[in-house]
Protein backbone atom coordinates (compact mmCIF):
# COMPACT_ATOMS: atom_id res chain seq x y z
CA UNK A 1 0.00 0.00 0.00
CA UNK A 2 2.59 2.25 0.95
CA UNK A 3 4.53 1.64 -2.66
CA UNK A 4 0.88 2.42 -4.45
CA UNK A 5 0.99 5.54 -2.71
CA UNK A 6 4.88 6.26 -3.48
CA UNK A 7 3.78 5.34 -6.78
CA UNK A 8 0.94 7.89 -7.04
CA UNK A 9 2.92 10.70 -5.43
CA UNK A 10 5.65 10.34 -7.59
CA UNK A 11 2.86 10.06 -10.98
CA UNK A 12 1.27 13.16 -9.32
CA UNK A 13 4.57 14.76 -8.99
CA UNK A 14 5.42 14.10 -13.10
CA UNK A 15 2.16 15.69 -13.87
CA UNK A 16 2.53 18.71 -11.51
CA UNK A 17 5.95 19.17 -13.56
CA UNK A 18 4.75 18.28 -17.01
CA UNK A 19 1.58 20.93 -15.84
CA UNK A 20 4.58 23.33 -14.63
CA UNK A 21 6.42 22.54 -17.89
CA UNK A 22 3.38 23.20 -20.11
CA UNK A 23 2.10 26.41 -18.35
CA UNK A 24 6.23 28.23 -18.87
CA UNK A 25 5.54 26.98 -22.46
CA UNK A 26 2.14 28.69 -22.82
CA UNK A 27 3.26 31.51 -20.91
CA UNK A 28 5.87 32.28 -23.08
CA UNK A 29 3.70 32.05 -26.04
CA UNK A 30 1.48 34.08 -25.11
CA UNK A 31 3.79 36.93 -24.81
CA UNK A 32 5.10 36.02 -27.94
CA UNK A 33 1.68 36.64 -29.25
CA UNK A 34 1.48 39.89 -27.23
CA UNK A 35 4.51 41.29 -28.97
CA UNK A 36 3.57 39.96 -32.53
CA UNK A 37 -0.07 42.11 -31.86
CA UNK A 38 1.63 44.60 -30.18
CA UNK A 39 3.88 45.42 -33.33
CA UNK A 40 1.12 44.78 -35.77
CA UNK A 41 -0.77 47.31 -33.94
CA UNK A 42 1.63 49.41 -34.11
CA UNK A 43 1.99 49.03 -37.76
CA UNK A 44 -1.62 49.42 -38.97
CA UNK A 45 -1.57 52.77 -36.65
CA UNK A 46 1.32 53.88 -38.88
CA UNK A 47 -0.59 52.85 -42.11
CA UNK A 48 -3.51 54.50 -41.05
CA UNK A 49 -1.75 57.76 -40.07
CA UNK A 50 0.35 57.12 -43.26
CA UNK A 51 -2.91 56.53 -45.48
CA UNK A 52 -4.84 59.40 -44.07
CA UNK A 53 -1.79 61.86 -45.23
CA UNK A 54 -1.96 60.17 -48.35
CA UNK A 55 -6.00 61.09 -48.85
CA UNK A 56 -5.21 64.65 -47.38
CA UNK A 57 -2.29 65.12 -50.02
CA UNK A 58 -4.37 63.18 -52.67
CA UNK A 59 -7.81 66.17 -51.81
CA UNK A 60 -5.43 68.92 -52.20
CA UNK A 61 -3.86 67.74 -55.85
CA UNK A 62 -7.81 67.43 -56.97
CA UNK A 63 -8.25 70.73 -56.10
CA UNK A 64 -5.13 71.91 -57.16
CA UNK A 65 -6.02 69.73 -60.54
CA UNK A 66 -9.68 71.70 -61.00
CA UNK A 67 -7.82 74.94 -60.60
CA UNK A 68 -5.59 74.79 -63.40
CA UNK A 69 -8.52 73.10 -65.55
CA UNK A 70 -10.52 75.90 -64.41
CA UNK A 71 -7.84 78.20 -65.35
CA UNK A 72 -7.03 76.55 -68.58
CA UNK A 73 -11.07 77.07 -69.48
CA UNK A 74 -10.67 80.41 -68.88
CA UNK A 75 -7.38 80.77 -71.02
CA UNK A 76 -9.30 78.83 -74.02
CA UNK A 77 -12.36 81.19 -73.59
CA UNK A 78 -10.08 84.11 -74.05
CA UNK A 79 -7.95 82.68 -76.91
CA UNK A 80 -11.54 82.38 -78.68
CA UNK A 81 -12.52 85.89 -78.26
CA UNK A 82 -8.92 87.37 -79.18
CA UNK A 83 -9.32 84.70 -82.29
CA UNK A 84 -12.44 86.23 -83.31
CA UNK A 85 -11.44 89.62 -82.97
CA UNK A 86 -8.73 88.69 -84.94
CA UNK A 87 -10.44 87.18 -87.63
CA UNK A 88 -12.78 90.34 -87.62
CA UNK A 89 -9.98 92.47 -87.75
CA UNK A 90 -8.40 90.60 -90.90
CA UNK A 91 -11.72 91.17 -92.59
CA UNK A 92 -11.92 94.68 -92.02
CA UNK A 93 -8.09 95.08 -93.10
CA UNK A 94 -8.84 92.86 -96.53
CA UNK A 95 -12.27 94.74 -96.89
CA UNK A 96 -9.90 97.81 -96.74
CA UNK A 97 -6.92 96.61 -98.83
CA UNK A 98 -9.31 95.87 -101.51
CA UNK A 99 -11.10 99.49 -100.97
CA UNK A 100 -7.98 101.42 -101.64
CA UNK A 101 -6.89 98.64 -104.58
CA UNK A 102 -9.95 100.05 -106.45
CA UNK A 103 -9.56 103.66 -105.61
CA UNK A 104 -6.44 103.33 -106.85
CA UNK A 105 -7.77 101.50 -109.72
CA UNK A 106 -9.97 104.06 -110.48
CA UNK A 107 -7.57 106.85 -110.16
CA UNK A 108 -5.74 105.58 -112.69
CA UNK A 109 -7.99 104.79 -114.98
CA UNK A 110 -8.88 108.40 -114.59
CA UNK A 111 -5.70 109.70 -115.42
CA UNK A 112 -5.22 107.52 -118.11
CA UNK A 113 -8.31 109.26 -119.48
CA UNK A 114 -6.93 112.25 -118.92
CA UNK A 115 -3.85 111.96 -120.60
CA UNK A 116 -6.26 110.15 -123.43
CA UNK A 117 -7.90 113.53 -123.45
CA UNK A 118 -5.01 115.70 -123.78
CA UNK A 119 -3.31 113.81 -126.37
CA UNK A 120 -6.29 114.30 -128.44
């Protein structure tokens, strides 16, 4: 009876060590698994911080973007007005050139008649 008992203590003893064993093991898993979240944490913080920068920086190019479109609608709009006016102003200059062409014309087909008429 006595060796049963010897027996038992000493089985009990081998499982309260195997326990003891298994617990360190766990125990030093766990932090393991503390540090692992702790730095993956930490990470996704600095890709959040990092992605909201990105969005901020990303807002101010649009609107830096629909600026210079806006500006470049404007710069078209003017080009077309100083076109037409251009285009109007070549008119009235060929309109003109061909005025004086025929006033010249004329004058001298009018001395040519006069000098007809002297000669005569």
């Amino acid at each position: 009876r006595v060796e049963n008992l010897e027996r038992e203590r000493e089985a009990v003893a081998q499982q309260k060590l195997a326990a003891t064993q298994q617990l360190e093991h766990l125990t030093k898993e766990r932090a393991s698994l503390e540090e692992g979240y702790a730095r993956a944490r930490g990470q996704a913080e600095t890709f959040c911080q990092d992605l909201t920068l990105a969005r901020a920086e990303h807002q101010e190019l649009q609107a830096k973007i629909a600026q210079a479109a806006s500006a470049l609608d404007k710069k078209a709009s003017e080009c077309q007005a100083l076109q037409s006016k251009l285009q109007e102003s070549q008119l009235s200059a060929r309109q003109q050139c061909e005025k004086i062409e025929q006033q010249m014309r004329d004058a001298i087909s009018s001395v040519q008649q006069e000098e007809l008429l002297r000669s005569e």
